[in-house]
C-alpha atoms as a PDB file:
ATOM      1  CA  UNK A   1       4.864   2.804  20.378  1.00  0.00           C
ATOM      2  CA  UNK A   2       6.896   1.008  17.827  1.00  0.00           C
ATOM      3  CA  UNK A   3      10.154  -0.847  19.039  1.00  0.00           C
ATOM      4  CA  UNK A   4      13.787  -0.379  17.431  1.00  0.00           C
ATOM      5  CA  UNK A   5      14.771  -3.654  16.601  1.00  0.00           C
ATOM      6  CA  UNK A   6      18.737  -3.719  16.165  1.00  0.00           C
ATOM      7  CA  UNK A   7      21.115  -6.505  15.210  1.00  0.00           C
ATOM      8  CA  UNK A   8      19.013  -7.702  11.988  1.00  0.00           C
ATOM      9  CA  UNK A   9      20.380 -10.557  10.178  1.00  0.00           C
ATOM     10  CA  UNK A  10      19.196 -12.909   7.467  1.00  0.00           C
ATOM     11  CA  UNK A  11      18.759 -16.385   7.875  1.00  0.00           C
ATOM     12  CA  UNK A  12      21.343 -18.691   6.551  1.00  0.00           C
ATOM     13  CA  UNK A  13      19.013 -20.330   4.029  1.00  0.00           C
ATOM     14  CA  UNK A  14      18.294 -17.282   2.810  1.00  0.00           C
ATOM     15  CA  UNK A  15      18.161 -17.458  -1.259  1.00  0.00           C
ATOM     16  CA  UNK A  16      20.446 -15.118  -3.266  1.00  0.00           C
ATOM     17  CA  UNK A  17      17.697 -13.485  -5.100  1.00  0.00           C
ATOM     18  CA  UNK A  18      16.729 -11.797  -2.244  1.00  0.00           C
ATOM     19  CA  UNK A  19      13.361 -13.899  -1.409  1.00  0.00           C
ATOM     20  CA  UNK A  20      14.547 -13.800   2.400  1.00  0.00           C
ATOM     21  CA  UNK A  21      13.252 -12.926   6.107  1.00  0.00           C
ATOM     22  CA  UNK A  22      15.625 -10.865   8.352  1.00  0.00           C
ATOM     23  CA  UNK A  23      15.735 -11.328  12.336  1.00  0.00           C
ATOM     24  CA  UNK A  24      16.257  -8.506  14.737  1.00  0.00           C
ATOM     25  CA  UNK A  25      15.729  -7.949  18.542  1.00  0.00           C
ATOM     26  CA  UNK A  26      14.238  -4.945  20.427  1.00  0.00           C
ATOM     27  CA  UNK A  27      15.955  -4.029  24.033  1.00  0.00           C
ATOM     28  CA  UNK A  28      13.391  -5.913  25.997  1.00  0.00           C
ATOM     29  CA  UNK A  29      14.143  -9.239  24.282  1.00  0.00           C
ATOM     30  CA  UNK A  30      11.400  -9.035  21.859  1.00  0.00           C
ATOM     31  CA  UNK A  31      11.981 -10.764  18.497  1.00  0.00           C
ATOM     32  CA  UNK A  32      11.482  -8.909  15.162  1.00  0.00           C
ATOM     33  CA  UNK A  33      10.873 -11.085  12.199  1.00  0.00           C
ATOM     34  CA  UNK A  34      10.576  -8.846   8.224  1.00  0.00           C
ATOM     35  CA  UNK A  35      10.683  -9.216   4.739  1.00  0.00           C
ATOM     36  CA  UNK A  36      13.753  -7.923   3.777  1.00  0.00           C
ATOM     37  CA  UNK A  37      12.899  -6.966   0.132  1.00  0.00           C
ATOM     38  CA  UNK A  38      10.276  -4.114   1.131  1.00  0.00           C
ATOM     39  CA  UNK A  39      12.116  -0.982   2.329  1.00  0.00           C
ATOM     40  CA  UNK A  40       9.517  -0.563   5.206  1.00  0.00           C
ATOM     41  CA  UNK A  41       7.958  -3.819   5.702  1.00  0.00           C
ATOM     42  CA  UNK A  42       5.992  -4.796   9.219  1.00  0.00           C
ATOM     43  CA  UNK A  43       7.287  -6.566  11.688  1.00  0.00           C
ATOM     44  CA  UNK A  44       6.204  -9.318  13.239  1.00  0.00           C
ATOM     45  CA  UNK A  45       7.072  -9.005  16.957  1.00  0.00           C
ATOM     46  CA  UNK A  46       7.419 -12.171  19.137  1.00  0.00           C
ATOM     47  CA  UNK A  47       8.256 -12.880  22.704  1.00  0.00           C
ATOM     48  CA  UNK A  48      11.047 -15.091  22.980  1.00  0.00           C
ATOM     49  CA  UNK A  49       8.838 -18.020  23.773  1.00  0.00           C
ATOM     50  CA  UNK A  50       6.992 -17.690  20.732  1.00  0.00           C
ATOM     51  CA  UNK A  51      10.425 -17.696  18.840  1.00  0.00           C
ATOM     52  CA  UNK A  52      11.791 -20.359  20.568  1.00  0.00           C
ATOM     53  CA  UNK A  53       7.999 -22.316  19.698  1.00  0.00           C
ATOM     54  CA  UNK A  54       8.001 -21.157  15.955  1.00  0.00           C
ATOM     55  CA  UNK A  55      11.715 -22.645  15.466  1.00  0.00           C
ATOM     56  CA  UNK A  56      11.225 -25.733  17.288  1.00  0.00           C
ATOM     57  CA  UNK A  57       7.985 -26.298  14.543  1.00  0.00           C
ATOM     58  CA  UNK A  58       9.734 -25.056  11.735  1.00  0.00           C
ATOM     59  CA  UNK A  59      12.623 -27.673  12.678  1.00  0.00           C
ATOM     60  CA  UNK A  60      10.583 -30.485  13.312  1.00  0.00           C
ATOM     61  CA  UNK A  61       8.969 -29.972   9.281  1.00  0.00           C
ATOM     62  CA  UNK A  62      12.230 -30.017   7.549  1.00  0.00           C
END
């Protein structure tokens, strides 16, 4: 069953031409990561501590 993800937002580095990832979340906490230049793109679905994980590395890179 696929989950409705509500709430998405773009990240605040996104770039203005649209080259961007939006964030959403599902009622059971679950985190919903998509392209948001393709109308129906996938969505990568994460627990919240895989999100918590995947910031944590991303933040520790930059």
């Amino acid at each position: 069953m696929t989950k409705h993800f509500y709430g998405w937002r773009k990240s605040r580095r996104s770039e203005p031409n649209g080259h961007c990832v939006e964030v959403g979340r599902a009622v059971d906490r679950t985190i919903g990561v998509r392209d948001s230049k393709l109308d129906r793109s996938p969505v990568l679905e994460l627990t919240p501590a895989a999100w918590a994980k995947l910031l944590d590395e991303l933040r520790r890179q930059t």
